[in-house]
C-alpha atoms as a PDB file:
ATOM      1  CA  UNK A   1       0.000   0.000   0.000  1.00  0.00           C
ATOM      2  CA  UNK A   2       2.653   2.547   0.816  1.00  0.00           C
ATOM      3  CA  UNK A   3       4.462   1.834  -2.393  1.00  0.00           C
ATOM      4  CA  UNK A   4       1.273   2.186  -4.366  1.00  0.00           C
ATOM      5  CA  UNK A   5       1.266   5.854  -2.730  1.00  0.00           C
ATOM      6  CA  UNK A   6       4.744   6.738  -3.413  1.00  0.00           C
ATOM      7  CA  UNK A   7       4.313   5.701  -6.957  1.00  0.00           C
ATOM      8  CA  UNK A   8       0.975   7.371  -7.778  1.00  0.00           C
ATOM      9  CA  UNK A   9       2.836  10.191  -5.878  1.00  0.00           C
ATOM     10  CA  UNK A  10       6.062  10.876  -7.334  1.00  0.00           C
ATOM     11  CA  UNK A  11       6.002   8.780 -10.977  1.00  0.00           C
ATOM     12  CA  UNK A  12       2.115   9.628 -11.352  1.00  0.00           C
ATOM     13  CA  UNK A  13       1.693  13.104 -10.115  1.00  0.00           C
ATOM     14  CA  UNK A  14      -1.410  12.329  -8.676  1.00  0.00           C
ATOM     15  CA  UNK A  15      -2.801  14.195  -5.742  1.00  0.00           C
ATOM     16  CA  UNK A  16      -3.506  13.292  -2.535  1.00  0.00           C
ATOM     17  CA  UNK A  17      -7.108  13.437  -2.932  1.00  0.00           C
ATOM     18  CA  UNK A  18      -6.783  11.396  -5.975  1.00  0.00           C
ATOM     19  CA  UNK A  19      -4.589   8.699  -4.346  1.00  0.00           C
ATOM     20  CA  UNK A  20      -7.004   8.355  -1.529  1.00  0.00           C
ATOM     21  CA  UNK A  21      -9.518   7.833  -3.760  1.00  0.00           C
ATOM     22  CA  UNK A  22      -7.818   5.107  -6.034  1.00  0.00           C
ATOM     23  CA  UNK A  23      -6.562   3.056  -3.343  1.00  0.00           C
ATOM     24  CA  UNK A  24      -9.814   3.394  -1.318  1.00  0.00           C
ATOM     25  CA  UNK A  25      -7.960   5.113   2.023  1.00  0.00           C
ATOM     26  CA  UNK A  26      -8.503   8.056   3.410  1.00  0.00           C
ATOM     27  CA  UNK A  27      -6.447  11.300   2.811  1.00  0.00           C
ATOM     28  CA  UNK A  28      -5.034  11.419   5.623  1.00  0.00           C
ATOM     29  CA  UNK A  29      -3.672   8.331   5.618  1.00  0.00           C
ATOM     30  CA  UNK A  30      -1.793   9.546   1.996  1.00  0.00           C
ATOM     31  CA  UNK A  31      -0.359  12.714   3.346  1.00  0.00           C
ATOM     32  CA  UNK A  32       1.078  11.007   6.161  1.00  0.00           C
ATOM     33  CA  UNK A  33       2.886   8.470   4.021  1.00  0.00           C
ATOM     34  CA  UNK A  34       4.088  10.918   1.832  1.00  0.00           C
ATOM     35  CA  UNK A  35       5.270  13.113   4.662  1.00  0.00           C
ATOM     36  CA  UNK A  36       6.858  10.224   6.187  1.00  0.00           C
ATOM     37  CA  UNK A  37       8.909   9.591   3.155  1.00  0.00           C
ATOM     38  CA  UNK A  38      10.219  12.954   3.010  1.00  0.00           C
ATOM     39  CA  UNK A  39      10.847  12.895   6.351  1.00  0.00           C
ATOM     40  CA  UNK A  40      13.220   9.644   5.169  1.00  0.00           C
ATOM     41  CA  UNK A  41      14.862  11.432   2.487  1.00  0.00           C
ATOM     42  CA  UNK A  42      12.722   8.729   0.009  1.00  0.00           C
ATOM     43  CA  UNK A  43      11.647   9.074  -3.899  1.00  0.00           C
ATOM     44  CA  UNK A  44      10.092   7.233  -5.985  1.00  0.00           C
ATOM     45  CA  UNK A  45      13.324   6.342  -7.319  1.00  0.00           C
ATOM     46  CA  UNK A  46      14.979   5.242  -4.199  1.00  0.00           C
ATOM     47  CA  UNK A  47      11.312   3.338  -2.977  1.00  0.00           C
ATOM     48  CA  UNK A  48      10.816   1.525  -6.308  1.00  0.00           C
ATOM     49  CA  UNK A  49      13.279  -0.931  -5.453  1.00  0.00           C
ATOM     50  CA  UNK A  50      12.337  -1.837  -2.333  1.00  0.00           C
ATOM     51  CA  UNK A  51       9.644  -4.109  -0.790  1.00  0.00           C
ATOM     52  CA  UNK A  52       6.763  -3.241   1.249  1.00  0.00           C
ATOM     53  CA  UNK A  53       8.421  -4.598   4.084  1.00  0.00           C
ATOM     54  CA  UNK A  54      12.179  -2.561   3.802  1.00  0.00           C
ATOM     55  CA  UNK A  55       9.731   0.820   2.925  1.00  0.00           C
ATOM     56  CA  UNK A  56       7.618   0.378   6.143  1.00  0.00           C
ATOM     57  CA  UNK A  57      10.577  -0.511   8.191  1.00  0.00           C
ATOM     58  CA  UNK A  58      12.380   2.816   7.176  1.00  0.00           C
ATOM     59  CA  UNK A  59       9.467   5.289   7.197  1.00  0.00           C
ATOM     60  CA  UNK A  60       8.693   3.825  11.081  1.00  0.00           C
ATOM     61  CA  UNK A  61      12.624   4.312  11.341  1.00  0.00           C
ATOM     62  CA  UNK A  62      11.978   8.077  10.607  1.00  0.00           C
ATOM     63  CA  UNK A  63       8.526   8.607  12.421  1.00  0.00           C
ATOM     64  CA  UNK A  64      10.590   7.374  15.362  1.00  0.00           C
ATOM     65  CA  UNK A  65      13.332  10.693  15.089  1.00  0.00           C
ATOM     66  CA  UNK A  66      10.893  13.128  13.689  1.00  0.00           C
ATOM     67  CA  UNK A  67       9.637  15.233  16.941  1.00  0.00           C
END
């Protein structure tokens, strides 16, 4: 799910309204993965490669130093 954000995101320009809609969650939920990945210095080009698992694992990593 996260990497279905990031790519409609960053390689489809969608926005966040769009995304929600698409992927049937909520707004919210797409700004704060987004956020999260900026927060983690992620792109789509850098999250492409990874699995869902590696791309939760390092946007928790970041929620966890972001005040």
């Amino acid at each position: 799910m996260i990497k279905d954000v990031l790519r409609l995101k960053f390689d489809g320009g969608f926005s966040h309204d769009r995304i929600a809609a698409s992927l049937g969650i909520s707004k919210g939920v797409v700004t704060k993965y987004i956020g999260l990945a900026g927060a983690a210095g992620l792109d789509w080009a850098s999250a492409c490669d990874m699995d869902e698992g590696d791309l939760e694992r390092r946007l928790l990593q970041s929620a966890r130093r972001t005040p």
